[in-house]
PDB file of N, CA and C in Angstrom:
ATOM      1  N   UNK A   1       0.845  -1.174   0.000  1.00  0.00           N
ATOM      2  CA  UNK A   1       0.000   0.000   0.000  1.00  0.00           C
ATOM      3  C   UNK A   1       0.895   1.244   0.000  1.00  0.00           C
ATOM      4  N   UNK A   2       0.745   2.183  -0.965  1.00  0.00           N
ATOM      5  CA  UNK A   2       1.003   3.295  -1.204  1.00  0.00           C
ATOM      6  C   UNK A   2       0.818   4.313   0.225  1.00  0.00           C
ATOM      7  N   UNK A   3       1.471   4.912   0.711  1.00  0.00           N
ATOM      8  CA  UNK A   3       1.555   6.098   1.509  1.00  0.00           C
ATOM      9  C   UNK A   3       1.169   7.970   0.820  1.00  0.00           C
ATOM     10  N   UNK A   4      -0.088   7.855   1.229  1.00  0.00           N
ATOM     11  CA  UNK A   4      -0.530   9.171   1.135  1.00  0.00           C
ATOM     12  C   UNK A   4      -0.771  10.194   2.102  1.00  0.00           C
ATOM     13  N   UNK A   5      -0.921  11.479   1.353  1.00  0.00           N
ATOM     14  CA  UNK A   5      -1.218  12.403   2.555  1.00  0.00           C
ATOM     15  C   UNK A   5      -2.183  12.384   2.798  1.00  0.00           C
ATOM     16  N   UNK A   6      -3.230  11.460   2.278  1.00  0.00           N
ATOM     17  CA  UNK A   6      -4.622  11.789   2.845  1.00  0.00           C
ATOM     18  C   UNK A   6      -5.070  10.431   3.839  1.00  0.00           C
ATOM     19  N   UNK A   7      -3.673   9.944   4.756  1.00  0.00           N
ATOM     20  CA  UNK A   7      -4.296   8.867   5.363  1.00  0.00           C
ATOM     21  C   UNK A   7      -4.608  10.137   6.635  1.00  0.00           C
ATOM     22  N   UNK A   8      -5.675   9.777   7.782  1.00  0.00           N
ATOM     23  CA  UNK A   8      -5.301   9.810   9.090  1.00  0.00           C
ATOM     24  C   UNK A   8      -4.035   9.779   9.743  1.00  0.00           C
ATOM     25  N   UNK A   9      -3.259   9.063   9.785  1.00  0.00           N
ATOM     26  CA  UNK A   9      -1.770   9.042  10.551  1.00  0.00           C
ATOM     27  C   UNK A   9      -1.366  10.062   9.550  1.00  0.00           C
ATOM     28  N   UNK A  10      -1.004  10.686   9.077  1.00  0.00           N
ATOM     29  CA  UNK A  10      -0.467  11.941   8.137  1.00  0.00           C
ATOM     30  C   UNK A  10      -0.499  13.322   9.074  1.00  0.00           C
ATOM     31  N   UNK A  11      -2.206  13.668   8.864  1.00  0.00           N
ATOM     32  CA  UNK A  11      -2.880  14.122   9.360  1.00  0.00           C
ATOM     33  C   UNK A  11      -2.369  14.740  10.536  1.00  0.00           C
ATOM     34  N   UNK A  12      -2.415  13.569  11.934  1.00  0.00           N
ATOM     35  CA  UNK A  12      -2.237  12.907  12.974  1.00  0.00           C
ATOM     36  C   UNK A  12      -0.384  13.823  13.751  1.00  0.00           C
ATOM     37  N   UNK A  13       0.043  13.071  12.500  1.00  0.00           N
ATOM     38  CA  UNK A  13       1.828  13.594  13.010  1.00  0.00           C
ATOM     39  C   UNK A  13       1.824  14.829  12.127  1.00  0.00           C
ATOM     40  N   UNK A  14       1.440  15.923  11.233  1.00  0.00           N
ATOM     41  CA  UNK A  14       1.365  16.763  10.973  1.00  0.00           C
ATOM     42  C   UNK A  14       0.544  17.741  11.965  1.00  0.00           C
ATOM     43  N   UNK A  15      -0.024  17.504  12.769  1.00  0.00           N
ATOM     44  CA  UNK A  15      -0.727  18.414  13.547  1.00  0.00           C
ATOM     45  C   UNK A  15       0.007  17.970  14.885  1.00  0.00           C
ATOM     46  N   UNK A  16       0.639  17.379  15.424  1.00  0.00           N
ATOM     47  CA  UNK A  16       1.254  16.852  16.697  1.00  0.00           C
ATOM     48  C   UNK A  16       2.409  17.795  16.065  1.00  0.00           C
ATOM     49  N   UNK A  17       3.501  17.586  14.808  1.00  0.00           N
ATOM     50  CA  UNK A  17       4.404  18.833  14.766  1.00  0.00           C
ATOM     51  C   UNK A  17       3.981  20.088  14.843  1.00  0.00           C
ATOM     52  N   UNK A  18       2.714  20.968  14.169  1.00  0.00           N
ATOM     53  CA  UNK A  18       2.436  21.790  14.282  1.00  0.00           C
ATOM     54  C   UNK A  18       2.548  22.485  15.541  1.00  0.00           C
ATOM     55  N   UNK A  19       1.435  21.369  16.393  1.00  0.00           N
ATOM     56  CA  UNK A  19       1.837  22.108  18.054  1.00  0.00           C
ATOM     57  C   UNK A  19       2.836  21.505  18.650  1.00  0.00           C
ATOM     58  N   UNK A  20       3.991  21.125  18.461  1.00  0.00           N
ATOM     59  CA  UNK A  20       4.993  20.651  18.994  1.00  0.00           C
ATOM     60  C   UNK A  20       5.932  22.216  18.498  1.00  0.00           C
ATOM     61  N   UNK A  21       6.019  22.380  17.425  1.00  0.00           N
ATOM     62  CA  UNK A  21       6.849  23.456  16.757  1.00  0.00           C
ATOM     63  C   UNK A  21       6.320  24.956  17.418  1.00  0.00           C
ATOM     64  N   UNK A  22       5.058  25.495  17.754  1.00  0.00           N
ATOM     65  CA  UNK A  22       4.158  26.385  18.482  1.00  0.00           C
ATOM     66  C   UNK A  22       4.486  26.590  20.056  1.00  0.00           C
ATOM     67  N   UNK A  23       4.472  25.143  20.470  1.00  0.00           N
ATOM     68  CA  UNK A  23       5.302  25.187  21.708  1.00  0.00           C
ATOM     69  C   UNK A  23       7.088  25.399  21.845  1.00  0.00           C
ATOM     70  N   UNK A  24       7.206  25.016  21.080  1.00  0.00           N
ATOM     71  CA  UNK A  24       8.849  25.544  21.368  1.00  0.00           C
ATOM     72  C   UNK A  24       9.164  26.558  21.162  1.00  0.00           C
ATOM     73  N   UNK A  25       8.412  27.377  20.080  1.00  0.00           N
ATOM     74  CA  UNK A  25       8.632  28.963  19.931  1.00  0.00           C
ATOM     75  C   UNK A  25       7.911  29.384  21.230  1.00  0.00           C
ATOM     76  N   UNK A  26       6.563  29.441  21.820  1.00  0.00           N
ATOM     77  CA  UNK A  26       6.382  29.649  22.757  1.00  0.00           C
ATOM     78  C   UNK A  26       7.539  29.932  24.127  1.00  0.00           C
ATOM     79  N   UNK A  27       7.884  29.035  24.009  1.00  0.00           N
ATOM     80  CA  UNK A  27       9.398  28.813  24.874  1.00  0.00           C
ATOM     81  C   UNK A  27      10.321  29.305  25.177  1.00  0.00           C
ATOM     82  N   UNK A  28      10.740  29.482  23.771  1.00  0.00           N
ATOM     83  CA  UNK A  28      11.869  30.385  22.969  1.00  0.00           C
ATOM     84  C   UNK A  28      11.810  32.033  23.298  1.00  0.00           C
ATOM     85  N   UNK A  29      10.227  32.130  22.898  1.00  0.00           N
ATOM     86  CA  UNK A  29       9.977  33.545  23.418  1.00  0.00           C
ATOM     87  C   UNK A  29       9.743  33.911  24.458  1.00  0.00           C
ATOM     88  N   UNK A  30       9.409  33.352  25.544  1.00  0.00           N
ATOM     89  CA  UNK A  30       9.822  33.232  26.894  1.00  0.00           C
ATOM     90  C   UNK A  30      11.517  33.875  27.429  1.00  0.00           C
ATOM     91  N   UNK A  31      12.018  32.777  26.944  1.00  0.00           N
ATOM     92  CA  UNK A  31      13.433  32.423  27.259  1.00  0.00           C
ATOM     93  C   UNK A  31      13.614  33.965  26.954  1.00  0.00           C
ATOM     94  N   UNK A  32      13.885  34.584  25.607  1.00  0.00           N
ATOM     95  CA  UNK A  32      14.142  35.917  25.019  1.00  0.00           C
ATOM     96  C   UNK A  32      13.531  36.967  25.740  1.00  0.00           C
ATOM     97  N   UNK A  33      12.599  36.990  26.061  1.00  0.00           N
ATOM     98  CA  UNK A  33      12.163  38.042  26.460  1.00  0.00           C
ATOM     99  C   UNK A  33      12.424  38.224  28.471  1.00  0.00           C
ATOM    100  N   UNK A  34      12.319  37.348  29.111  1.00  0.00           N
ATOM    101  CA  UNK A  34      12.868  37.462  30.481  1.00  0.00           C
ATOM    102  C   UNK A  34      14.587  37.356  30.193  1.00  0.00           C
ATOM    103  N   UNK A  35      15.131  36.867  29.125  1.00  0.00           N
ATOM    104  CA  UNK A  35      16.480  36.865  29.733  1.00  0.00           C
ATOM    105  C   UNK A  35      17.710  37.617  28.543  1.00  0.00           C
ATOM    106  N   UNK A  36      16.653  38.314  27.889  1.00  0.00           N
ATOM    107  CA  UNK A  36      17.059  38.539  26.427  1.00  0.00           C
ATOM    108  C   UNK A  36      18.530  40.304  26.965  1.00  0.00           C
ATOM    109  N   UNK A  37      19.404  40.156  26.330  1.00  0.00           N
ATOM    110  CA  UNK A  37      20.499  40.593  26.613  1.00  0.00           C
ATOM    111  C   UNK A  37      19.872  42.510  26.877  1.00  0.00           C
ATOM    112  N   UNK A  38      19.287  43.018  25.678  1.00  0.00           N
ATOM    113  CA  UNK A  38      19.151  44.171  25.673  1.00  0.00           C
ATOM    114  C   UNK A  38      17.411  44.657  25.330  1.00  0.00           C
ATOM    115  N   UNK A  39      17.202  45.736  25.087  1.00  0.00           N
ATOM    116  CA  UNK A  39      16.050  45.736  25.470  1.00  0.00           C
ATOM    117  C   UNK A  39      14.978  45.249  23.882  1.00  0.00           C
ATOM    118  N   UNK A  40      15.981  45.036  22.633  1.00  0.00           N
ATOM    119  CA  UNK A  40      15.267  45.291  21.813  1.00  0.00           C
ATOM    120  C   UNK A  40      15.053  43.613  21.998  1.00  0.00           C
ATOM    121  N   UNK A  41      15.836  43.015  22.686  1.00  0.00           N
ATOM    122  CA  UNK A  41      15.811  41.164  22.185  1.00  0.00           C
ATOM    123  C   UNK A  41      14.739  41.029  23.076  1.00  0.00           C
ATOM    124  N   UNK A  42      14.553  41.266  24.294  1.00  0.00           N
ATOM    125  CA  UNK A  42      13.182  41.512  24.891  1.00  0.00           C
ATOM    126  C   UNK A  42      11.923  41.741  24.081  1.00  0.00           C
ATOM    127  N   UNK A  43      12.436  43.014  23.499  1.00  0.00           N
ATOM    128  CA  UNK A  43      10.699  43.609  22.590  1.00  0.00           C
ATOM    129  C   UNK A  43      10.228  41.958  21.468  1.00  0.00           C
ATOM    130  N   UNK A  44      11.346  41.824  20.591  1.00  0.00           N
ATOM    131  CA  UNK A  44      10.655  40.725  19.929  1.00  0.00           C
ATOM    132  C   UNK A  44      10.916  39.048  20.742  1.00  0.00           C
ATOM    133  N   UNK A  45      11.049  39.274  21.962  1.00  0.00           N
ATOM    134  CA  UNK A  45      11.133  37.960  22.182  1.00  0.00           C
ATOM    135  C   UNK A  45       9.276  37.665  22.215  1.00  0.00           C
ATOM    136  N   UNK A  46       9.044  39.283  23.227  1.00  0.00           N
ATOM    137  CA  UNK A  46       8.195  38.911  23.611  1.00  0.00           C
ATOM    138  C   UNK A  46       6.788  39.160  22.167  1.00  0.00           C
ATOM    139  N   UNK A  47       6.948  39.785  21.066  1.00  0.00           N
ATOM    140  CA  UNK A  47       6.382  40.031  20.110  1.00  0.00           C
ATOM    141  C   UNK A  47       6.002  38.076  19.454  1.00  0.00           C
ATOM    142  N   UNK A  48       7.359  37.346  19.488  1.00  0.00           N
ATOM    143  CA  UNK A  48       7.454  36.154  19.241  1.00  0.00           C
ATOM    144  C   UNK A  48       6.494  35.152  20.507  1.00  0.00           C
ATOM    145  N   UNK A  49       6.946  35.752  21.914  1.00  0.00           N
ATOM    146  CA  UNK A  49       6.055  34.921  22.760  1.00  0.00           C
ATOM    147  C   UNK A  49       4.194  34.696  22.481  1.00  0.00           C
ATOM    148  N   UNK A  50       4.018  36.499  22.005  1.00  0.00           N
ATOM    149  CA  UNK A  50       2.789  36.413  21.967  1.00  0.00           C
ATOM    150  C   UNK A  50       1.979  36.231  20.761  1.00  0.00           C
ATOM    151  N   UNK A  51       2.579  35.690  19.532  1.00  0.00           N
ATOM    152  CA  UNK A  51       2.419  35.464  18.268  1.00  0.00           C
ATOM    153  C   UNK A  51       2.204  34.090  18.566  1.00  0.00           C
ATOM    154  N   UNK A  52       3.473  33.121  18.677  1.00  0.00           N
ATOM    155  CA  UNK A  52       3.184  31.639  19.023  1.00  0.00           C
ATOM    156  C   UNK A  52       2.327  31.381  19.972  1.00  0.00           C
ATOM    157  N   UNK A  53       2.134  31.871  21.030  1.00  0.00           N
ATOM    158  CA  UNK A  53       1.202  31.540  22.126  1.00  0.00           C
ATOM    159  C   UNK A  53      -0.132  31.676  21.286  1.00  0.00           C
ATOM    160  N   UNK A  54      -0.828  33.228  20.510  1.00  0.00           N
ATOM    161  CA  UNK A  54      -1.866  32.710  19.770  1.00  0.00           C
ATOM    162  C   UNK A  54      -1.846  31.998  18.608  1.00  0.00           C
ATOM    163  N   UNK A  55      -0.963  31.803  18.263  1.00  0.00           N
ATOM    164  CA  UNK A  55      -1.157  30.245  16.996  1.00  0.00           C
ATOM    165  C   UNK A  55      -1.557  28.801  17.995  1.00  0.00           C
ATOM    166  N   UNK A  56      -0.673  28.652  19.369  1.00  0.00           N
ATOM    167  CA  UNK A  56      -0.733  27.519  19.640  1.00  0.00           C
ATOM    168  C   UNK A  56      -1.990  27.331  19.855  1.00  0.00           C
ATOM    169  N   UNK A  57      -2.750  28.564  20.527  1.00  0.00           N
ATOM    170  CA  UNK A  57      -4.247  28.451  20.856  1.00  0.00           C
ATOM    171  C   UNK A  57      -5.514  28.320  20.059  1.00  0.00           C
ATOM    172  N   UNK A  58      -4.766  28.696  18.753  1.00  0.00           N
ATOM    173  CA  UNK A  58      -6.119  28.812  17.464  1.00  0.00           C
ATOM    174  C   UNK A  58      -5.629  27.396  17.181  1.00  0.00           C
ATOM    175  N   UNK A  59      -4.319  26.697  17.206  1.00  0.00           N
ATOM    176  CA  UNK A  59      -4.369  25.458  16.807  1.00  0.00           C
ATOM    177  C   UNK A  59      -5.055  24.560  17.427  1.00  0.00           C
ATOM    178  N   UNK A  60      -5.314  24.782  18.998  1.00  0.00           N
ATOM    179  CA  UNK A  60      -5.766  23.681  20.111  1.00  0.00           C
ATOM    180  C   UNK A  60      -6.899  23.878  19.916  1.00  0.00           C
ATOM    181  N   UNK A  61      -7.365  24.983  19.565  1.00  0.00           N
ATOM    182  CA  UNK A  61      -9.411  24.982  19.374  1.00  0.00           C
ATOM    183  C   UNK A  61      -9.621  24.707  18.369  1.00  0.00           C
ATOM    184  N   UNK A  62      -8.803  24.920  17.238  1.00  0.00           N
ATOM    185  CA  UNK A  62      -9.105  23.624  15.628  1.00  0.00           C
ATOM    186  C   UNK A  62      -8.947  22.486  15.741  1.00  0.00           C
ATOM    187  N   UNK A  63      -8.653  21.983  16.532  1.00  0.00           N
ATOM    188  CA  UNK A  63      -8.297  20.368  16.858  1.00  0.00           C
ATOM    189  C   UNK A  63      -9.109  20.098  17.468  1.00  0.00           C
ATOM    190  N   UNK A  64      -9.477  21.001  18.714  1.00  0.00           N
ATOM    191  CA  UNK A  64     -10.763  20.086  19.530  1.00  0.00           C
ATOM    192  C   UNK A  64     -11.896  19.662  18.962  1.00  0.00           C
ATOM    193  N   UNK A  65     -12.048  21.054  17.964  1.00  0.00           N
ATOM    194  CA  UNK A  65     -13.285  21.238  16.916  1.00  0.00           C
ATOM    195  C   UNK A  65     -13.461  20.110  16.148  1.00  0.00           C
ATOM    196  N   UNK A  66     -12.195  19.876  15.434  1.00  0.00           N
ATOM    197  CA  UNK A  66     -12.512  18.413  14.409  1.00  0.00           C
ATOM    198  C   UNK A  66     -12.783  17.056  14.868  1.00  0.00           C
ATOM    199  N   UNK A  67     -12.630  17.132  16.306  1.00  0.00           N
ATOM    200  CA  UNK A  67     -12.689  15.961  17.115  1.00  0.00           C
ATOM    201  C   UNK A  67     -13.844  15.273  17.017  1.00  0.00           C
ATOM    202  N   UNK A  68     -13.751  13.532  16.530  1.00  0.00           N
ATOM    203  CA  UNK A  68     -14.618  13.473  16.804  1.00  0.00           C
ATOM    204  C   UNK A  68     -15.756  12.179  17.442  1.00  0.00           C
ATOM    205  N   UNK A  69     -16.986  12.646  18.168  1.00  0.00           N
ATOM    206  CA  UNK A  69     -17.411  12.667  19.761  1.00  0.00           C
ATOM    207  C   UNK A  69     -16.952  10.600  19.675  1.00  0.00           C
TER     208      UNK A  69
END
């Protein structure tokens, strides 16, 4: 059997990286912005914290959404 993108498991580990990748920038921008050297690595750490933080969140309510019961 041929491997497509339209199985489920595709799907599945494409959206587990999505918020796997969301969370680490999350992180990242954390890290930058409390410990970021000067004031500008601060400004976009935290520009980055609060960008990924709402992707991770529009991602977790598209996922719950498709869930299904």
């Amino acid at each position: 059997m041929a491997a497509t993108t339209q199985r489920d498991e595709w799907k599945a580990l494409s959206d587990i990286f999505a918020i796997g990748a969301a969370a680490f920038l999350v992180v990242l921008g954390l890290v930058l912005a409390l410990a970021g050297a000067d004031p500008a690595m601060k400004f976009h750490g935290c520009l980055l914290l609060g960008a990924s933080g709402l992707a991770l969140l529009y991602m977790l309510t598209l996922f719950v959404e498709k869930r299904e019961p």
